[in-house]
PDB file of N, CA and C in Angstrom:
ATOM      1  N   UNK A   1      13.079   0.558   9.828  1.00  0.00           N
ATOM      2  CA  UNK A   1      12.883   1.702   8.967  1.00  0.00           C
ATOM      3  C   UNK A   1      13.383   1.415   7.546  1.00  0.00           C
ATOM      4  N   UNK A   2      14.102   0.542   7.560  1.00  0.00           N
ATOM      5  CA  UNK A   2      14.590   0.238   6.550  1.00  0.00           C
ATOM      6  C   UNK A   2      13.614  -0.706   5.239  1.00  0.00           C
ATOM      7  N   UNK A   3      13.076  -1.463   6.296  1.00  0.00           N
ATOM      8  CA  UNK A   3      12.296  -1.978   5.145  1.00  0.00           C
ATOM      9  C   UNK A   3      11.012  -1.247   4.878  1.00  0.00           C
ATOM     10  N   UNK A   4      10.277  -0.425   5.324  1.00  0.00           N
ATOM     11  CA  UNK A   4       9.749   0.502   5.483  1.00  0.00           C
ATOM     12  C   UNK A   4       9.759   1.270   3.757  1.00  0.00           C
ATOM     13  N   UNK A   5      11.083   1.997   3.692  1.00  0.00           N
ATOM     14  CA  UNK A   5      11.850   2.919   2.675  1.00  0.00           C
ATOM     15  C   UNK A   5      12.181   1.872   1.640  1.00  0.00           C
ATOM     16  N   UNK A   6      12.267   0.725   1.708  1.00  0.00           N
ATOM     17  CA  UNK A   6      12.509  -0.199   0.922  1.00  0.00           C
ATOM     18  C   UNK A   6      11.271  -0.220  -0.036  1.00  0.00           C
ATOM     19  N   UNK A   7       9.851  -1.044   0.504  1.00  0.00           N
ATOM     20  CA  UNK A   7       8.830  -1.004   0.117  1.00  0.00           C
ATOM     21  C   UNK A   7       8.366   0.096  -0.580  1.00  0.00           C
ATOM     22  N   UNK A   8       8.428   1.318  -0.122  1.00  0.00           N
ATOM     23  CA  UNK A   8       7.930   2.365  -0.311  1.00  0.00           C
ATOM     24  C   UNK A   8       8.341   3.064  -2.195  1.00  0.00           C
ATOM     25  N   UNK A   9      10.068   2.955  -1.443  1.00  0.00           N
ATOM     26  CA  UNK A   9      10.613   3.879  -2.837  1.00  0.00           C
ATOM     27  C   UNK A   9      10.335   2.051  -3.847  1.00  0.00           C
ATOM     28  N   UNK A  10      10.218   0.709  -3.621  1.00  0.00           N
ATOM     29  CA  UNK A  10       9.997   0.376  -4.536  1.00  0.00           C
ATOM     30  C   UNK A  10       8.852   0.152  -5.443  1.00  0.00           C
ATOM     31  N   UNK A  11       7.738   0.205  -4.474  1.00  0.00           N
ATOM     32  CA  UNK A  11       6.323   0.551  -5.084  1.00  0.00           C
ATOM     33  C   UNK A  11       6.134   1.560  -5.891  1.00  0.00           C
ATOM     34  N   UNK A  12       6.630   2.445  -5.180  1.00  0.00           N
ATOM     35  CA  UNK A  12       6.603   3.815  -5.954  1.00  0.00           C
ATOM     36  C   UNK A  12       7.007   3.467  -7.412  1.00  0.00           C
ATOM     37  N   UNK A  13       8.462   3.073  -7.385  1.00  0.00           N
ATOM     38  CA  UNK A  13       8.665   3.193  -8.811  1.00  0.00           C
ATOM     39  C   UNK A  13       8.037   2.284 -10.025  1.00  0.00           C
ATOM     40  N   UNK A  14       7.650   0.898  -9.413  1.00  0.00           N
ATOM     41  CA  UNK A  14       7.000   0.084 -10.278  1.00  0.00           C
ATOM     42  C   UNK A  14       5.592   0.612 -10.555  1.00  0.00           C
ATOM     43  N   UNK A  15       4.789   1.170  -9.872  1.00  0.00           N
ATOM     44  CA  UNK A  15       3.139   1.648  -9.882  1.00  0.00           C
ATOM     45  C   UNK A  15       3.450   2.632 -10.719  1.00  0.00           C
ATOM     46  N   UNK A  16       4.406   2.771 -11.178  1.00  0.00           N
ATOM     47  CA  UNK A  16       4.253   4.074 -12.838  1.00  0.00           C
ATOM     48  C   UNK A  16       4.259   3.133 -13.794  1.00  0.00           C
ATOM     49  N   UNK A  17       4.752   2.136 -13.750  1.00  0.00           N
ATOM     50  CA  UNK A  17       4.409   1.019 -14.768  1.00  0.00           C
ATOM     51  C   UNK A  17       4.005  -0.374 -15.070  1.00  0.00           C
ATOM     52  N   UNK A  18       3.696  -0.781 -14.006  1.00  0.00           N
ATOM     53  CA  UNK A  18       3.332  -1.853 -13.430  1.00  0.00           C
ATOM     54  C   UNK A  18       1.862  -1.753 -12.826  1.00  0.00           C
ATOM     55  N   UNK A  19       0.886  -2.875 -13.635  1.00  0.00           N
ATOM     56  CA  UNK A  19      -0.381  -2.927 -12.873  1.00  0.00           C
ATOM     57  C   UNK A  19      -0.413  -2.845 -11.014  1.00  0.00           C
ATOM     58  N   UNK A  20      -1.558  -2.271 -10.398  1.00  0.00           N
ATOM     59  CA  UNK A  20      -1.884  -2.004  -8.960  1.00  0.00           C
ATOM     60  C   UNK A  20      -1.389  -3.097  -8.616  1.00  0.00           C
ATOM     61  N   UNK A  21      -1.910  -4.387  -8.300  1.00  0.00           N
ATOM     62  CA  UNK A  21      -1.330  -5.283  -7.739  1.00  0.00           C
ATOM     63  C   UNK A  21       0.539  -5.466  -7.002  1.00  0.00           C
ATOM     64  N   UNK A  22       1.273  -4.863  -7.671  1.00  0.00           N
ATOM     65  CA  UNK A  22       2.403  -4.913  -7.562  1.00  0.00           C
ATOM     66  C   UNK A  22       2.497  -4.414  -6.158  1.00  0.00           C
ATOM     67  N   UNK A  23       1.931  -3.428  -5.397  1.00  0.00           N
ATOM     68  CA  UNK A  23       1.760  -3.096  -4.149  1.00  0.00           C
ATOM     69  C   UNK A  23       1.665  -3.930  -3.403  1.00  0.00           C
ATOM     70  N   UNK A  24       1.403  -5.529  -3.930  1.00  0.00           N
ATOM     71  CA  UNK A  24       0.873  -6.439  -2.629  1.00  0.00           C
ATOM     72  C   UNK A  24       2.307  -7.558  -3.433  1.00  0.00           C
ATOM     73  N   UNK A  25       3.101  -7.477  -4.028  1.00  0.00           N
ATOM     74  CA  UNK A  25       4.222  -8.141  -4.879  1.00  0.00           C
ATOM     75  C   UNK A  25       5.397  -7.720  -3.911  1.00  0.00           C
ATOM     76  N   UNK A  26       5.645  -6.481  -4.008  1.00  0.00           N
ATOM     77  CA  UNK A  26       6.668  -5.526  -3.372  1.00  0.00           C
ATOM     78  C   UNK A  26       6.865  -6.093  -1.905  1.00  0.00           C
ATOM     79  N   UNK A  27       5.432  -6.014  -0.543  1.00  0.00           N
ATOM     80  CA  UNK A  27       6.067  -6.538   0.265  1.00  0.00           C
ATOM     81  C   UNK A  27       6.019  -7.837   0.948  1.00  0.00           C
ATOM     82  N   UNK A  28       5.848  -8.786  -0.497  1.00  0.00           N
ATOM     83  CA  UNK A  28       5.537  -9.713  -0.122  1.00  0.00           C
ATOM     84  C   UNK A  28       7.519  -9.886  -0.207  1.00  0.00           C
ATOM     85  N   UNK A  29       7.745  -9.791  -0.781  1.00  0.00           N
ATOM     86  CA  UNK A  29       9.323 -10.708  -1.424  1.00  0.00           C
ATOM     87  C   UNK A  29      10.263  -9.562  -0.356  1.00  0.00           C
ATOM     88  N   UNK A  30       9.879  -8.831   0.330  1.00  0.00           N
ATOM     89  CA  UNK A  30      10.667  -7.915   0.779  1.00  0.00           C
ATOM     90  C   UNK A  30      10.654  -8.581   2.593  1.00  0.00           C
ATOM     91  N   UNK A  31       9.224  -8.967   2.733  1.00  0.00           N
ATOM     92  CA  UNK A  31       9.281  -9.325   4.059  1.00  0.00           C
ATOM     93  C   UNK A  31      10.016 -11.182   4.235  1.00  0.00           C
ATOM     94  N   UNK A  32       9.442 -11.647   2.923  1.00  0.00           N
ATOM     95  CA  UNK A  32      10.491 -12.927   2.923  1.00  0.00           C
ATOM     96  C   UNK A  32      11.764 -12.922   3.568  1.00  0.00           C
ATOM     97  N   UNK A  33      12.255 -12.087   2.688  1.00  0.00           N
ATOM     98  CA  UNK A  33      13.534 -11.603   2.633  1.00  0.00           C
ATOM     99  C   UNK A  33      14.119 -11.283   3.634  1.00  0.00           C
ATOM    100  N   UNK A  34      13.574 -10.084   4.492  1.00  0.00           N
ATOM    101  CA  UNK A  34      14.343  -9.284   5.632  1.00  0.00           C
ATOM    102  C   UNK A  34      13.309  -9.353   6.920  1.00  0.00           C
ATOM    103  N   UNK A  35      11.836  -9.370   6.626  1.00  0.00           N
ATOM    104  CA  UNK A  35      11.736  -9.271   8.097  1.00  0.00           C
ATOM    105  C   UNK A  35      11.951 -10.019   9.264  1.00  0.00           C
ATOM    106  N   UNK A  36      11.656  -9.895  10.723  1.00  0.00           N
ATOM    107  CA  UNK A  36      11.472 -10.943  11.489  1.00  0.00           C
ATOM    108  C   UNK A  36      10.495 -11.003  12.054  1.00  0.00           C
ATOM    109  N   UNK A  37      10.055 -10.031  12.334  1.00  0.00           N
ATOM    110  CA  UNK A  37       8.284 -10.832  13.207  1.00  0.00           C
ATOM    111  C   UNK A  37       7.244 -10.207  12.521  1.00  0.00           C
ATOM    112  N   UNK A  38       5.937 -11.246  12.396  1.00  0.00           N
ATOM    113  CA  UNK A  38       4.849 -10.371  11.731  1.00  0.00           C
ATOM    114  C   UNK A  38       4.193  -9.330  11.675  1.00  0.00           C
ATOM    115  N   UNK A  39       4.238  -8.540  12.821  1.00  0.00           N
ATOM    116  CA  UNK A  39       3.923  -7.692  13.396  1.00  0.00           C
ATOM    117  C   UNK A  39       4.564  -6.636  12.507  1.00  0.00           C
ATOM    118  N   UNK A  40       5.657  -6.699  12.652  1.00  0.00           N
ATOM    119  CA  UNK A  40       6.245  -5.819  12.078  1.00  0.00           C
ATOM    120  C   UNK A  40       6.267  -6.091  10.417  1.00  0.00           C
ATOM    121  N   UNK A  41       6.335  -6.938   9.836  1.00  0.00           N
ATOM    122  CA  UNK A  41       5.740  -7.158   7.857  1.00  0.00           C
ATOM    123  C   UNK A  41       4.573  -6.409   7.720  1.00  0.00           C
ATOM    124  N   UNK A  42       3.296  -6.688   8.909  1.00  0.00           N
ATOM    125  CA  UNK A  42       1.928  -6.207   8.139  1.00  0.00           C
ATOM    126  C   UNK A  42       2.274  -4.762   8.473  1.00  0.00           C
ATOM    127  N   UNK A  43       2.847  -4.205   9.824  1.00  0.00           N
ATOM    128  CA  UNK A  43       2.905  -2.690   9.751  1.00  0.00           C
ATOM    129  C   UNK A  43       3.327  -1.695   8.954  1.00  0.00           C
ATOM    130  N   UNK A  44       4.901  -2.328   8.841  1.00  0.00           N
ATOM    131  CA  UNK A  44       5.705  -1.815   7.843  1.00  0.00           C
ATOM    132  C   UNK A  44       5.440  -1.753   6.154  1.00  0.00           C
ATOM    133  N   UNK A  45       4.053  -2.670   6.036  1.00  0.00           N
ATOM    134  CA  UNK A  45       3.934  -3.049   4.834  1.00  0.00           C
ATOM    135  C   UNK A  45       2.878  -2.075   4.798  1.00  0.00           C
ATOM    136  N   UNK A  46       2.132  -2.016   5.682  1.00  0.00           N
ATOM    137  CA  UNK A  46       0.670  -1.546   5.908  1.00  0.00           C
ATOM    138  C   UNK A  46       1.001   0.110   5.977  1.00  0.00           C
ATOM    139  N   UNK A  47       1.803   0.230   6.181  1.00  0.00           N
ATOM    140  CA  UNK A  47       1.929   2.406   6.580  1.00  0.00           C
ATOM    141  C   UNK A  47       2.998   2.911   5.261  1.00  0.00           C
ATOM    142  N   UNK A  48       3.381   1.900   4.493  1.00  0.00           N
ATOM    143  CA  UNK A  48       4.377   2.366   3.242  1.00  0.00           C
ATOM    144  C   UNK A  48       3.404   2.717   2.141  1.00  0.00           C
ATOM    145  N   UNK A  49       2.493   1.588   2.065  1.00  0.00           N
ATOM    146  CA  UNK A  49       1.354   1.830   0.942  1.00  0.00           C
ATOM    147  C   UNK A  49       0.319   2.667   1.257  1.00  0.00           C
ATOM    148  N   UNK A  50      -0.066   3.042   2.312  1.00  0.00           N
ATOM    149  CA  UNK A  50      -1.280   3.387   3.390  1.00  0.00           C
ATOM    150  C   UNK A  50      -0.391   4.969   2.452  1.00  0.00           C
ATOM    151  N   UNK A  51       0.668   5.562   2.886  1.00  0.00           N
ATOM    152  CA  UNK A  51       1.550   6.418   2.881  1.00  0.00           C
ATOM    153  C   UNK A  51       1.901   6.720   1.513  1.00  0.00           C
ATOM    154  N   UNK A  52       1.962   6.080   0.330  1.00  0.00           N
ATOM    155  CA  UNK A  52       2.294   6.252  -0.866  1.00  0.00           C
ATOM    156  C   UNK A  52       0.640   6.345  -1.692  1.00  0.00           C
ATOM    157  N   UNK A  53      -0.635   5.341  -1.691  1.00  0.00           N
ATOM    158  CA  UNK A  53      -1.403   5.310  -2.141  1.00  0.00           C
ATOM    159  C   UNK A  53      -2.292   7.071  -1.889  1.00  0.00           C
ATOM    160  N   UNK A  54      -2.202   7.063  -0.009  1.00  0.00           N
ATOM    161  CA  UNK A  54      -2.597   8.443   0.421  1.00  0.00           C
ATOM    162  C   UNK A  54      -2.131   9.658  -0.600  1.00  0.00           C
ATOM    163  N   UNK A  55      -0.865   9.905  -0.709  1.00  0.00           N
ATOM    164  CA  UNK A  55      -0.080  11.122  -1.194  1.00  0.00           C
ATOM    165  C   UNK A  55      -0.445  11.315  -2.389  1.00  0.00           C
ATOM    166  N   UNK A  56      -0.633   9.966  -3.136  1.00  0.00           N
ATOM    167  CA  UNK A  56      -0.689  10.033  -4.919  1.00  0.00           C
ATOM    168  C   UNK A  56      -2.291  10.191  -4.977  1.00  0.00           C
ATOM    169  N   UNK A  57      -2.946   9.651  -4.241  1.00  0.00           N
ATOM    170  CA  UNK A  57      -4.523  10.361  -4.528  1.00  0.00           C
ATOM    171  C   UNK A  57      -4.761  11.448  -3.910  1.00  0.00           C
ATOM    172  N   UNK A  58      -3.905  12.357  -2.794  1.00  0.00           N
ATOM    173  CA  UNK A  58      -4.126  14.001  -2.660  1.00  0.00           C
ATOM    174  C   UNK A  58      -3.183  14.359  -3.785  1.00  0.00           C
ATOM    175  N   UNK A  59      -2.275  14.115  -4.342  1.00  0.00           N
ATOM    176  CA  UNK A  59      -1.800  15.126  -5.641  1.00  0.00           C
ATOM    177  C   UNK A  59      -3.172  14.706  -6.743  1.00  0.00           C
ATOM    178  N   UNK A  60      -3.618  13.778  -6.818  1.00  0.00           N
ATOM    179  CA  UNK A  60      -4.893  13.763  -7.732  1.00  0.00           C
ATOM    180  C   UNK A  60      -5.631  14.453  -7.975  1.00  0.00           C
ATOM    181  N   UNK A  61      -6.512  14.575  -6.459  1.00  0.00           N
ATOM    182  CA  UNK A  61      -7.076  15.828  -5.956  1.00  0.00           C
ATOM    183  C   UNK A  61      -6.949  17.119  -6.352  1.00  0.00           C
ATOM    184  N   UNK A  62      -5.898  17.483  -5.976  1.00  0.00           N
ATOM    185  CA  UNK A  62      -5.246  18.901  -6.083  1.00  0.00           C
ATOM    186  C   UNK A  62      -5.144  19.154  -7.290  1.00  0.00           C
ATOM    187  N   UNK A  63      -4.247  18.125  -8.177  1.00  0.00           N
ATOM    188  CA  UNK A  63      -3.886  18.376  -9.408  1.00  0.00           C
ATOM    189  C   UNK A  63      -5.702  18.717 -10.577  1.00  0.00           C
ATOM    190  N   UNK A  64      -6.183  17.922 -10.041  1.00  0.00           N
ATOM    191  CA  UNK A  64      -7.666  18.368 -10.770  1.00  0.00           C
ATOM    192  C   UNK A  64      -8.591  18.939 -10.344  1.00  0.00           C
ATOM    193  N   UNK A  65      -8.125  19.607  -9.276  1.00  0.00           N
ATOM    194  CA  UNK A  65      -9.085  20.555  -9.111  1.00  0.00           C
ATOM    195  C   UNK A  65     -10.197  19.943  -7.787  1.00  0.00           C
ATOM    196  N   UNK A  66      -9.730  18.737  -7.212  1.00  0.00           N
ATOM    197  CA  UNK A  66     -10.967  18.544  -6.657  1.00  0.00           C
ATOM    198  C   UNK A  66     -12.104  17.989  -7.315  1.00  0.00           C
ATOM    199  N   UNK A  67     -12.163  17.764  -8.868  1.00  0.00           N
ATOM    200  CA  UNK A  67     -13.617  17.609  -9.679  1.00  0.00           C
ATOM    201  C   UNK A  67     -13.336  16.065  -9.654  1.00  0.00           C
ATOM    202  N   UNK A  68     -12.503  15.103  -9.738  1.00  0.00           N
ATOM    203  CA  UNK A  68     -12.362  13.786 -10.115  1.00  0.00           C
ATOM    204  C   UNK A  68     -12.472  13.035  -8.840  1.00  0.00           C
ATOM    205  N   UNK A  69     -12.255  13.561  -8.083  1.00  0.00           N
ATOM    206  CA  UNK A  69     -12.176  12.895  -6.607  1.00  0.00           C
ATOM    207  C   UNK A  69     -13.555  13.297  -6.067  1.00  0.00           C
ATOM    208  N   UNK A  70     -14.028  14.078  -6.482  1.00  0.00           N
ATOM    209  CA  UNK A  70     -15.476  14.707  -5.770  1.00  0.00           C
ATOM    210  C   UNK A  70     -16.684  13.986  -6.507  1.00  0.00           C
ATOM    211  N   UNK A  71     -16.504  13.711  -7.966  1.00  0.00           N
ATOM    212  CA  UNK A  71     -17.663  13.174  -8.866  1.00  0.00           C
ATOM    213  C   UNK A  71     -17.513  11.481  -8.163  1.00  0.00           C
ATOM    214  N   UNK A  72     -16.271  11.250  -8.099  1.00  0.00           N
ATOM    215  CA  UNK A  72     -16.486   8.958  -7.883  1.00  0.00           C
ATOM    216  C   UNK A  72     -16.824   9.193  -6.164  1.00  0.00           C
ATOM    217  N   UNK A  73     -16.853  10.072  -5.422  1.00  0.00           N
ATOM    218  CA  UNK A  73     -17.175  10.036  -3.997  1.00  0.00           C
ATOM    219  C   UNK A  73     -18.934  10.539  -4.024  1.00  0.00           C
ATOM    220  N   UNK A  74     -19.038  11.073  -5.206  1.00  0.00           N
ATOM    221  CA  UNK A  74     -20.803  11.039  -4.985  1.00  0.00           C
ATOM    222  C   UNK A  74     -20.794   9.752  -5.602  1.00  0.00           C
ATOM    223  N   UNK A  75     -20.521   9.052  -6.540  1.00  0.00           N
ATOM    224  CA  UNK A  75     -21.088   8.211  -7.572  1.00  0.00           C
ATOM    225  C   UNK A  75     -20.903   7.461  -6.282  1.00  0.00           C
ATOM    226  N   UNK A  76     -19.738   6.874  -5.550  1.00  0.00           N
ATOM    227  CA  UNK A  76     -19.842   5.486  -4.782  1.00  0.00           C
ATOM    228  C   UNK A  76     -20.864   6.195  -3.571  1.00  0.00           C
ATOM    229  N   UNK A  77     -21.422   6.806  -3.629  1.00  0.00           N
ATOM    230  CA  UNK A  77     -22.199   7.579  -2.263  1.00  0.00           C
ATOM    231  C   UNK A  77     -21.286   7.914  -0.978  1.00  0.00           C
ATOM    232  N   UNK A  78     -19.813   8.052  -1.382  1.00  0.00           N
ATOM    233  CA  UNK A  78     -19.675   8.429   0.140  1.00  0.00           C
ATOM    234  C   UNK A  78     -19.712   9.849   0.550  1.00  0.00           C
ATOM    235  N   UNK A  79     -19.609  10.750  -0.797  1.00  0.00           N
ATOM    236  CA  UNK A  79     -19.864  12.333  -0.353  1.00  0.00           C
ATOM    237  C   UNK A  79     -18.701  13.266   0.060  1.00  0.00           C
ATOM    238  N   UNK A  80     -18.155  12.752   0.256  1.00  0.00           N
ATOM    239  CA  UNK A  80     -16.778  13.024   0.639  1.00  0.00           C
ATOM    240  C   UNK A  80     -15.313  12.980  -0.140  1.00  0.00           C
ATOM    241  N   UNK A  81     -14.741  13.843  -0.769  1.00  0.00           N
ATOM    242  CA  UNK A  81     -13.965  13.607  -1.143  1.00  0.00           C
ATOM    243  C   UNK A  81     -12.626  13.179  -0.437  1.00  0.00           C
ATOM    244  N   UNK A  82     -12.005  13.828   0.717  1.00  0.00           N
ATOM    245  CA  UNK A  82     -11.380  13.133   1.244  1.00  0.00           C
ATOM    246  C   UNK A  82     -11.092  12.186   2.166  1.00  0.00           C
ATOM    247  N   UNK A  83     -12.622  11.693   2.512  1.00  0.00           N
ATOM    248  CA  UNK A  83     -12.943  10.694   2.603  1.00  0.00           C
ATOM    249  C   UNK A  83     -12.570   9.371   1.801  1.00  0.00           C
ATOM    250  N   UNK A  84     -13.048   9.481   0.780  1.00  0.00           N
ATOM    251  CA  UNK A  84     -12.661   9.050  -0.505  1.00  0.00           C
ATOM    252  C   UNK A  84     -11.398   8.531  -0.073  1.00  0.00           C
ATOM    253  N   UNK A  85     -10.535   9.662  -0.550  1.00  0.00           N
ATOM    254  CA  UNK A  85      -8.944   9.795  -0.214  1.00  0.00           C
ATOM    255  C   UNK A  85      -8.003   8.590   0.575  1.00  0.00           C
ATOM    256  N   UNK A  86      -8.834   9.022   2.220  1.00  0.00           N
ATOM    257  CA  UNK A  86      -8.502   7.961   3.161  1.00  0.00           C
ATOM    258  C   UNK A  86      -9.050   6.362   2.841  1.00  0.00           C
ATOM    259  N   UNK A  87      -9.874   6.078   2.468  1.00  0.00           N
ATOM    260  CA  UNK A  87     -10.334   4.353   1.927  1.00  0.00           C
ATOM    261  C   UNK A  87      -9.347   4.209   1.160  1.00  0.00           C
ATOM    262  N   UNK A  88      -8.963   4.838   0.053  1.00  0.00           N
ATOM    263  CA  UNK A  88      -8.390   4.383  -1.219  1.00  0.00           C
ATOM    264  C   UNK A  88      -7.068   4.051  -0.424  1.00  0.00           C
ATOM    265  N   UNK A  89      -6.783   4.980   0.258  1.00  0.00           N
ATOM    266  CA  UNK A  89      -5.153   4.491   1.351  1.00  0.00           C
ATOM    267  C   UNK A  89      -4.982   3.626   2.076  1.00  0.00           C
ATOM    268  N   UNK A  90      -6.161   3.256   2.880  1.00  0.00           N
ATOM    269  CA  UNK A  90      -6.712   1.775   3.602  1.00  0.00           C
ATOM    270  C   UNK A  90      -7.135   0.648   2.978  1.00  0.00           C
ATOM    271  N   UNK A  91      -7.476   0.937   1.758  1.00  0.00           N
ATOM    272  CA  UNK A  91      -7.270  -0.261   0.900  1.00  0.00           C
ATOM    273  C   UNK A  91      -6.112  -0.987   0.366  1.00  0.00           C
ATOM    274  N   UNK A  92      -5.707   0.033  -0.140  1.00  0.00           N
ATOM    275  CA  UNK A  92      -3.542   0.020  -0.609  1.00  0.00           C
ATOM    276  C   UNK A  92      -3.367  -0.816   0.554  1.00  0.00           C
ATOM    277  N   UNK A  93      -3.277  -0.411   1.950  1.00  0.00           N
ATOM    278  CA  UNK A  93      -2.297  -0.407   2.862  1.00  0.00           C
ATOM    279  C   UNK A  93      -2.400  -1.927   3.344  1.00  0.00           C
ATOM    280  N   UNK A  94      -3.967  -2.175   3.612  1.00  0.00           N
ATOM    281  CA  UNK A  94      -4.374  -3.491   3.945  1.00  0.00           C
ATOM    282  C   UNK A  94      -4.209  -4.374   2.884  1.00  0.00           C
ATOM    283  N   UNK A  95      -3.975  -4.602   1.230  1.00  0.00           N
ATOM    284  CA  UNK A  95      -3.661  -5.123   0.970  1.00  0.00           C
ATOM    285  C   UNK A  95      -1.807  -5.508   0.793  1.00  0.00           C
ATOM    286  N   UNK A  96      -1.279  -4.542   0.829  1.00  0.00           N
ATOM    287  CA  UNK A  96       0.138  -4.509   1.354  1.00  0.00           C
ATOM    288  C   UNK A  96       0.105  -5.340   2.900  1.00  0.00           C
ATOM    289  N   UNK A  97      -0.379  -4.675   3.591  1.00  0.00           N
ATOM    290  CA  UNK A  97      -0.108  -5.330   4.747  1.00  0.00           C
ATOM    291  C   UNK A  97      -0.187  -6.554   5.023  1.00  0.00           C
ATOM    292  N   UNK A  98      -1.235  -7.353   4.478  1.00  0.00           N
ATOM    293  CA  UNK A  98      -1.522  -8.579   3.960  1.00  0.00           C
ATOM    294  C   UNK A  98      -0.429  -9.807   3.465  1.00  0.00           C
ATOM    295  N   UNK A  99      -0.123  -8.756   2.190  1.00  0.00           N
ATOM    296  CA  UNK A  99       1.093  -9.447   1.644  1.00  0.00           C
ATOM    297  C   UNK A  99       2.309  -9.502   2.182  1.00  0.00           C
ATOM    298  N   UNK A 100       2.749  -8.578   2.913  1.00  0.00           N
ATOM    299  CA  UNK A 100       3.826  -8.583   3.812  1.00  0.00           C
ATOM    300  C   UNK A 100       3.769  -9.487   4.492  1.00  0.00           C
ATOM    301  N   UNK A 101       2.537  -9.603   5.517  1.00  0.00           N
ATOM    302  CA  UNK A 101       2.186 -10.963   6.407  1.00  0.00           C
ATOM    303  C   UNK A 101       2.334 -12.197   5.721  1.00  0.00           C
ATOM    304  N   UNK A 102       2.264 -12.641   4.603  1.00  0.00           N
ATOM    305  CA  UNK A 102       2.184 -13.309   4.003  1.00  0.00           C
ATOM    306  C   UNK A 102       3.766 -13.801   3.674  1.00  0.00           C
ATOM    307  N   UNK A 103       4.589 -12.929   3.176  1.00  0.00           N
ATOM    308  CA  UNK A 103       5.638 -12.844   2.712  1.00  0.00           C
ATOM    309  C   UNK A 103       6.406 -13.533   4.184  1.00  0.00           C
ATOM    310  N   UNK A 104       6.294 -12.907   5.469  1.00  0.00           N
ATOM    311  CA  UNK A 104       6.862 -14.068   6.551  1.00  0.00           C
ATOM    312  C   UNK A 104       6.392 -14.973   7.283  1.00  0.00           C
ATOM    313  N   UNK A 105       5.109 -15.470   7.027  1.00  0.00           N
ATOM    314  CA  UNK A 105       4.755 -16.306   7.116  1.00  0.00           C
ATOM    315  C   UNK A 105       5.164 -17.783   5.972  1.00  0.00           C
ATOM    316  N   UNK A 106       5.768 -17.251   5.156  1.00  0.00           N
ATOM    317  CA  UNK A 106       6.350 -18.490   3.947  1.00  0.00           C
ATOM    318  C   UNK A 106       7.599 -18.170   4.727  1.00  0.00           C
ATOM    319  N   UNK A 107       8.517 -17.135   4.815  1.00  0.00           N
ATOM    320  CA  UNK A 107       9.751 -17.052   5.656  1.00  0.00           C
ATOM    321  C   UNK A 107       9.971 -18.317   6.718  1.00  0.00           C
ATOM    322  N   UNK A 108       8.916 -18.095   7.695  1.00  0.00           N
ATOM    323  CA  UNK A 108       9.082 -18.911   8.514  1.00  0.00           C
ATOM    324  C   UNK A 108       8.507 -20.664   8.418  1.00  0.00           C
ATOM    325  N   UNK A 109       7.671 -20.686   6.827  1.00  0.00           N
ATOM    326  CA  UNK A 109       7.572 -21.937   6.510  1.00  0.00           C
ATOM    327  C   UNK A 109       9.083 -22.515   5.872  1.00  0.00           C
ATOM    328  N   UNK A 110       9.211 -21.673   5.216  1.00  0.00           N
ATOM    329  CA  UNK A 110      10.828 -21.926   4.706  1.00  0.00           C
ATOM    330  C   UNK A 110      12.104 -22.405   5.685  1.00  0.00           C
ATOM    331  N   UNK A 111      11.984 -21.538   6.691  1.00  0.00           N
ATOM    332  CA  UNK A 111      12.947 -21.865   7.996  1.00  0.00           C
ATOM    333  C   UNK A 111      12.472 -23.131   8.354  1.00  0.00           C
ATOM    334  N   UNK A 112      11.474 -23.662   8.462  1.00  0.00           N
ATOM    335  CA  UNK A 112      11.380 -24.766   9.182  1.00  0.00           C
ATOM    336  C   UNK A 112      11.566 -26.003   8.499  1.00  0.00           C
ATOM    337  N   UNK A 113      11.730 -26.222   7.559  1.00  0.00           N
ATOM    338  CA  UNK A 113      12.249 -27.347   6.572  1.00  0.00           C
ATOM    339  C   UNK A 113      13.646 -27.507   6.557  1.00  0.00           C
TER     340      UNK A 113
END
């Protein structure tokens, strides 16, 4: 849980100023660092961003009315705005999750030298 809250509150704070990418930065150096099995990097990596990307595109939503999230969900044809919503969170999450995997998979290249 810990690295979890780790990832999370630190994405959070860099994605106010820091290009998107940083989402896949965050758990990469975090799962280096602390995790131990992969399983647990891509999850933990995968439900922090999944979880932060989700929340900040429903305050989007909300905050505008519904009109900004509803116009790029016709334009990409999916029709759906919170539809919409959920991809944009599965995108975040899988690329987090990714990087997390990534992040102990060098862990355990590192250990073995």
């Amino acid at each position: 849980m810990r690295l979890f809250s780790l990832i999370l509150f630190t994405s959070l704070l860099l994605q106010l100023w820091m290009p998107w990418w940083t989402i896949m930065a965050v758990p990469f150096v975090f799962c280096l660092w602390k995790c131990r099995t992969p399983g647990r990097a891509f999850l933990m990596s995968f439900l922090a961003v999944f979880l932060l990307w989700g929340l900040a595109s429903l305050f989007i939503h909300i905050r505008s009315g519904g009109i900004l999230s509803e116009r790029v969900s016709i334009l990409l044809g999916i029709g759906n705005p919170l539809l919409l919503i959920l991809i944009t969170a599965f995108t975040g999450g899988l690329a987090a999750g990714l990087a997390g995997w990534a992040g102990w998979e060098c862990r355990k290249l590192f250990r073995q030298r």
